[in-house]
N, C-alpha and C. Protein backbone atom coordinates (compact mmCIF):
# COMPACT_ATOMS: atom_id res chain seq x y z
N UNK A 1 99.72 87.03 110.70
CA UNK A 1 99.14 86.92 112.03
C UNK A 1 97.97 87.89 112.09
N UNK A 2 96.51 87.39 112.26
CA UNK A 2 95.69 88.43 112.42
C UNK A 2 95.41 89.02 113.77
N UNK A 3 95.75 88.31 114.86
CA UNK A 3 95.70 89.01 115.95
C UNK A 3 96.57 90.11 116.39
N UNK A 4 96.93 90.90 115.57
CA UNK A 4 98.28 92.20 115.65
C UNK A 4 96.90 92.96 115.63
N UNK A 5 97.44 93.91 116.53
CA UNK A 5 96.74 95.62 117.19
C UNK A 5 97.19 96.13 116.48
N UNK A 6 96.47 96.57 115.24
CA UNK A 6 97.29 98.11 113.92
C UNK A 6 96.59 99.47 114.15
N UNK A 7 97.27 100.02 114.86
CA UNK A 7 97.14 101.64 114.89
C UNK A 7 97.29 102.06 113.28
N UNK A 8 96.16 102.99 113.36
CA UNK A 8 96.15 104.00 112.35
C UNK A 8 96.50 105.16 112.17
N UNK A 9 96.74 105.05 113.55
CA UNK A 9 97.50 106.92 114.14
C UNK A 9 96.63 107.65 113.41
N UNK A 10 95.16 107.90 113.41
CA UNK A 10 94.26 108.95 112.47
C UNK A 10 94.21 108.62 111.00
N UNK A 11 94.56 107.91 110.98
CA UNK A 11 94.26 107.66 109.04
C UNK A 11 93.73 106.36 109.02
N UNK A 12 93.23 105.85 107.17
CA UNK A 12 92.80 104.85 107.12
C UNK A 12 92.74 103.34 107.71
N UNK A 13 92.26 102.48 107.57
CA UNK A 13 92.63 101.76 108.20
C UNK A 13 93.38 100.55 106.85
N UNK A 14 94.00 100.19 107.54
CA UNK A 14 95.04 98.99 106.18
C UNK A 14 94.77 97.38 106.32
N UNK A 15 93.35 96.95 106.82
CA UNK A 15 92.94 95.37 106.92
C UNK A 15 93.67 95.10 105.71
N UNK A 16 94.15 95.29 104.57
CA UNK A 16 94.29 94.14 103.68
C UNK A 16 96.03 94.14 103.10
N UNK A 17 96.43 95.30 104.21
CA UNK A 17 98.06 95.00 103.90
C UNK A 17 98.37 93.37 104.78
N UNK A 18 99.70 92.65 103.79
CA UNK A 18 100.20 91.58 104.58
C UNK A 18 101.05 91.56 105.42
N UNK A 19 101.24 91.28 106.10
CA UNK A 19 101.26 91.18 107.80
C UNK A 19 103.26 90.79 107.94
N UNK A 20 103.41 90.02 106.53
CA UNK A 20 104.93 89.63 106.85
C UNK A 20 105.71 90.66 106.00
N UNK A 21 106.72 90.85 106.70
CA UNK A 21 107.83 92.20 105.40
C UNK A 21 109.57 90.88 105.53
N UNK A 22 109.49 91.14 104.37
CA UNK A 22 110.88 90.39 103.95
C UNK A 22 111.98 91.50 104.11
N UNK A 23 113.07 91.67 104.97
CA UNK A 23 113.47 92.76 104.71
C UNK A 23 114.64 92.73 103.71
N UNK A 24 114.63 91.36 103.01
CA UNK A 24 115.75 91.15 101.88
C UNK A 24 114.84 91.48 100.65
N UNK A 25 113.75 91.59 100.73
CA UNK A 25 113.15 91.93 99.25
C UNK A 25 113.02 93.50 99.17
N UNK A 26 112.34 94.20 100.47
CA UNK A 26 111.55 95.19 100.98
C UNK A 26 113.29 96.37 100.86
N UNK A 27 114.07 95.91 101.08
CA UNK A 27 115.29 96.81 101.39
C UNK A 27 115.30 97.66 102.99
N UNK A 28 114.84 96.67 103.50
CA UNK A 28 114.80 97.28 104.97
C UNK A 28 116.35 97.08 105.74
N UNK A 29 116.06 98.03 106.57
CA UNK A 29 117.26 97.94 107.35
C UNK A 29 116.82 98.21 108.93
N UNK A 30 117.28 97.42 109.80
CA UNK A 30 117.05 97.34 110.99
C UNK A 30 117.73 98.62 111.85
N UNK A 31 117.05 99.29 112.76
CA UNK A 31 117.31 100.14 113.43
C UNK A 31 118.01 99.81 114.92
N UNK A 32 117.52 98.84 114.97
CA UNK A 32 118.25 97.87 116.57
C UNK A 32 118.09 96.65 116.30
N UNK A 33 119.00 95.73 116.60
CA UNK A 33 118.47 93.77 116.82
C UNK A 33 118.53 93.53 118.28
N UNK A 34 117.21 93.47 119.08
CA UNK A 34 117.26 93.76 120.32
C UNK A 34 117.92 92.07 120.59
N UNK A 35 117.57 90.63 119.82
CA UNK A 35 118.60 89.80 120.24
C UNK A 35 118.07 88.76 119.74
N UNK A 36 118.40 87.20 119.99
CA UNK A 36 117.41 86.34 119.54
C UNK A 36 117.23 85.26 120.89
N UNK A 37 116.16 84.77 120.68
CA UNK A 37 115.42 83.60 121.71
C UNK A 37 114.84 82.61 121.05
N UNK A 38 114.34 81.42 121.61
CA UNK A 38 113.53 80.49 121.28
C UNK A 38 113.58 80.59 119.88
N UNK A 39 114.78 80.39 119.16
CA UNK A 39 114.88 80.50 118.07
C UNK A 39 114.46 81.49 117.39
N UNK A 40 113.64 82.52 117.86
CA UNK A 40 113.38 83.97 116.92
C UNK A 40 114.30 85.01 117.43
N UNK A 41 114.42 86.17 116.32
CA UNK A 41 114.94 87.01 116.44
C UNK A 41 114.01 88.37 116.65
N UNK A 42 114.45 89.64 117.47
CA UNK A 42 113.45 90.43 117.47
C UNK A 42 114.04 91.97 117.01
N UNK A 43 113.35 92.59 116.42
CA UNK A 43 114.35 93.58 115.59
C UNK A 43 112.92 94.85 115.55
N UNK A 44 113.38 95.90 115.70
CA UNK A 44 112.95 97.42 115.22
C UNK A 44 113.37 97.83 114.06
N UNK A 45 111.92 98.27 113.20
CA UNK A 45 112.76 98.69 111.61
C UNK A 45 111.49 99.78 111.74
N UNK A 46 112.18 100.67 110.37
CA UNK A 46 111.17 102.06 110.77
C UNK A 46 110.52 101.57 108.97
N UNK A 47 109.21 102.11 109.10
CA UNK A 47 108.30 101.94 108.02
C UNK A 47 107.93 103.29 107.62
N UNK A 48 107.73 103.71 106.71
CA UNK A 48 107.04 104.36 105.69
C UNK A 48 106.15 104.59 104.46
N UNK A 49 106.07 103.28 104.29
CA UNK A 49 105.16 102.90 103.03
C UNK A 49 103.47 103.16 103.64
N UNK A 50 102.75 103.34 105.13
CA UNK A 50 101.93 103.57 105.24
C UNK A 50 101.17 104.95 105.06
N UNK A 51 100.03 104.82 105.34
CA UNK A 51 99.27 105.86 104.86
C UNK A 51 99.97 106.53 106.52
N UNK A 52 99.99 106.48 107.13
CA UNK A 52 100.14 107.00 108.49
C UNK A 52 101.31 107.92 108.42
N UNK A 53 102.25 107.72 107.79
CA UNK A 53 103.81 107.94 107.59
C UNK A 53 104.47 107.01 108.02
N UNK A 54 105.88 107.65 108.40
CA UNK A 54 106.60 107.17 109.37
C UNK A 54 106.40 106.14 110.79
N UNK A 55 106.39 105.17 110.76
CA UNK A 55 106.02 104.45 112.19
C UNK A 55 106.90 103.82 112.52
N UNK A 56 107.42 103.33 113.53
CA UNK A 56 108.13 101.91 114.14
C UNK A 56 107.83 100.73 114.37
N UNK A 57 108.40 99.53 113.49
CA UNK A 57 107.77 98.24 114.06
C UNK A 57 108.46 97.52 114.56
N UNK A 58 108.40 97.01 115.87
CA UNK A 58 108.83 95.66 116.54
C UNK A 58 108.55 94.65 115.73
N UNK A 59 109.46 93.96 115.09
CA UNK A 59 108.93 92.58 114.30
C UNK A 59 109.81 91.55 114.60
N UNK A 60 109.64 90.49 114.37
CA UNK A 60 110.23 88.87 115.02
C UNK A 60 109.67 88.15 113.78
N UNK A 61 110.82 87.19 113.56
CA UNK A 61 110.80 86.01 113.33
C UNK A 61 111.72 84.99 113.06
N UNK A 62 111.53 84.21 112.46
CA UNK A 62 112.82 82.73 112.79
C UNK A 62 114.39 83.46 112.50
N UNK A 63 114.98 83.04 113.64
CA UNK A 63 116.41 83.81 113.35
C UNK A 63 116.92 82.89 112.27
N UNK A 64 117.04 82.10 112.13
CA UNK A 64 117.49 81.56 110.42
C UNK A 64 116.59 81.71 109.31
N UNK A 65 115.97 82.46 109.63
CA UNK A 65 115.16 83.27 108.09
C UNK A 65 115.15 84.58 108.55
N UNK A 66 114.29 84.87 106.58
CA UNK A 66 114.49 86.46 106.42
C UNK A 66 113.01 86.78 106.29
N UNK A 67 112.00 86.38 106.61
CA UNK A 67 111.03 86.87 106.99
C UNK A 67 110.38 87.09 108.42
N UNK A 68 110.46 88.37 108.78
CA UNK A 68 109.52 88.84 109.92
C UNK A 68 108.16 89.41 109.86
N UNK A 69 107.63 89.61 110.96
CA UNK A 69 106.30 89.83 111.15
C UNK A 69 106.33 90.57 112.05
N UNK A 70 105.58 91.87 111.84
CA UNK A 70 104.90 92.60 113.13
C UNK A 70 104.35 92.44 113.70
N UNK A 71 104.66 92.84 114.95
CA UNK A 71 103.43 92.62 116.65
C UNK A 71 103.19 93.70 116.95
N UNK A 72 103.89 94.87 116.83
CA UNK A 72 103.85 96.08 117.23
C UNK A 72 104.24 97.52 116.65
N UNK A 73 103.29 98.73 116.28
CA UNK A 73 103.63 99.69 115.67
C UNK A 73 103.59 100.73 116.54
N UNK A 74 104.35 101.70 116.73
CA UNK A 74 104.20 102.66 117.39
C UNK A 74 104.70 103.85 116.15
N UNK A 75 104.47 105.34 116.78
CA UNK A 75 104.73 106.49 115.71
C UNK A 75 106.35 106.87 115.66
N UNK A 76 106.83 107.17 114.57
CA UNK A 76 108.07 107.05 115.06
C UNK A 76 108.65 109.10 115.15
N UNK A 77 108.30 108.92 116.72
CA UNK A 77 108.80 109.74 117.74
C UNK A 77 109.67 109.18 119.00
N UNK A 78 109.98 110.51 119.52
CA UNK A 78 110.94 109.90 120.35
C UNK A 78 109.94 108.99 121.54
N UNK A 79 108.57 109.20 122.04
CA UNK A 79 107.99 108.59 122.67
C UNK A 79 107.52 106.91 122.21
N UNK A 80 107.70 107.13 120.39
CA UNK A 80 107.19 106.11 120.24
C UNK A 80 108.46 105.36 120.31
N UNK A 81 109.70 106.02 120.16
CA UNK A 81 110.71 105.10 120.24
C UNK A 81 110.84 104.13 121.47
N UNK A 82 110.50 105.12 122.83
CA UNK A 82 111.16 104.89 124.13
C UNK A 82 109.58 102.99 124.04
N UNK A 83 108.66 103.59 123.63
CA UNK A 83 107.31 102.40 123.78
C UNK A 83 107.78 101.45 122.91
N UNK A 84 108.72 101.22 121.74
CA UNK A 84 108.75 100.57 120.96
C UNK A 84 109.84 99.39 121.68
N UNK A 85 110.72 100.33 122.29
CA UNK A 85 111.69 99.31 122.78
C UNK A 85 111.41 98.81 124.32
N UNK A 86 110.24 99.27 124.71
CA UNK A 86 110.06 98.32 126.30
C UNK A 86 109.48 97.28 125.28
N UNK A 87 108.44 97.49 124.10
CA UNK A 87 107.33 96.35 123.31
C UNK A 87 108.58 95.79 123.49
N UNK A 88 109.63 95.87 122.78
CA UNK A 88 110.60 94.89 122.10
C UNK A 88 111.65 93.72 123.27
N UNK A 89 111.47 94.66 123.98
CA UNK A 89 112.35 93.87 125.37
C UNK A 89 110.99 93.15 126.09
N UNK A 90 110.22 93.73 126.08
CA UNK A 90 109.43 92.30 126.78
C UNK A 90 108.90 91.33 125.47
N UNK A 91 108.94 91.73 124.21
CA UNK A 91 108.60 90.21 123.58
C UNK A 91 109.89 89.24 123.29
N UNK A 92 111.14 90.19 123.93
CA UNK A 92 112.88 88.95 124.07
C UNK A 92 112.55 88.27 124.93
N UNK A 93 111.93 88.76 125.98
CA UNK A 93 111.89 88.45 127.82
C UNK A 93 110.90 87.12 127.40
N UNK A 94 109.77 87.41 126.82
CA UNK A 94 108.67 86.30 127.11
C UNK A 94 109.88 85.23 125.96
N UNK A 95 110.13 85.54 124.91
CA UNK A 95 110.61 84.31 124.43
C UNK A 95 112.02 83.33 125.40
N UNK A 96 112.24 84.46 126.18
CA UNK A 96 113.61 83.46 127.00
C UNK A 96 112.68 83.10 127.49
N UNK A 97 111.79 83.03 128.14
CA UNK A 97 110.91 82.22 129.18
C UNK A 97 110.42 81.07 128.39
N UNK A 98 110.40 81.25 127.45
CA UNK A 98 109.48 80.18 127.03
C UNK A 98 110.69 79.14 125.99
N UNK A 99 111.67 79.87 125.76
CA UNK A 99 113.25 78.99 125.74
C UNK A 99 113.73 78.30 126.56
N UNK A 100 113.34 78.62 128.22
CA UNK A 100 113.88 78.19 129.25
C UNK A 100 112.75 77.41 129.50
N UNK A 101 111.52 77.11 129.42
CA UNK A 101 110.88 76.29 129.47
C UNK A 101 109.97 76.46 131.38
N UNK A 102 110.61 78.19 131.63
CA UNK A 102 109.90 77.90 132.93
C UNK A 102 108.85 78.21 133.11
N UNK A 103 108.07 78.14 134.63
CA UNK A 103 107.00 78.39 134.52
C UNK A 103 106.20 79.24 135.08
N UNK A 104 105.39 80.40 134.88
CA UNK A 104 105.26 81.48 135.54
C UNK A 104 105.01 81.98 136.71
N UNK A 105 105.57 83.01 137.49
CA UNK A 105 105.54 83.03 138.74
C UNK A 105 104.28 83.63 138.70
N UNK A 106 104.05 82.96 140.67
CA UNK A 106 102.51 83.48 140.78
C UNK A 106 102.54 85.06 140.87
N UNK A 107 101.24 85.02 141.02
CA UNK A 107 101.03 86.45 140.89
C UNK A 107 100.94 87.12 142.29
């Protein structure tokens, strides 16, 4: 997905890392499974392979597969934790909405 916002948190920038992490190849392990919707699943896993260090990513994808994708990185502090999991509860929220097929209230 190229439309993902990648913080660099002060360091390089990583245009040419790929965008999907397998976490059955990668040996990841999920830190929360906030739940699944519209057929995806949405999950927090902590990263380290960047130049940045340590970060948190909100990532989603098909709950009957093992590849996800990031939408969202935050630093992994306790602030970035508390930001990581509103990211993560509103990208469950928009997928029930769009599971439920309704339609948005006005504004």
């Amino acid at each position: 997905m190229t439309n993902i916002i990648r913080p660099n948190f002060g360091s390089r920038s990583r245009e040419g890392e790929p965008a999907e992490i397998a976490p059955s190849e990668e040996g990841y392990q999920p830190l929360h499974v906030y739940g699944t919707a519209a057929g995806y699943i949405v999950v927090l896993l902590e990263d380290a392979r960047g130049p940045e260090g340590r970060a948190l990513k909100v990532v989603i994808g098909p709950a009957s597969g093992n590849v996800l994708e990031a939408v969202a990185m935050m630093p992994a502090t306790d602030a970035g934790r508390v930001d990581a999991d509103a990211t993560a509860v509103a990208v469950l929220r928009a997928l029930e909405i769009v599971e439920q097929g309704r339609e948005p209230m006005p504004a």
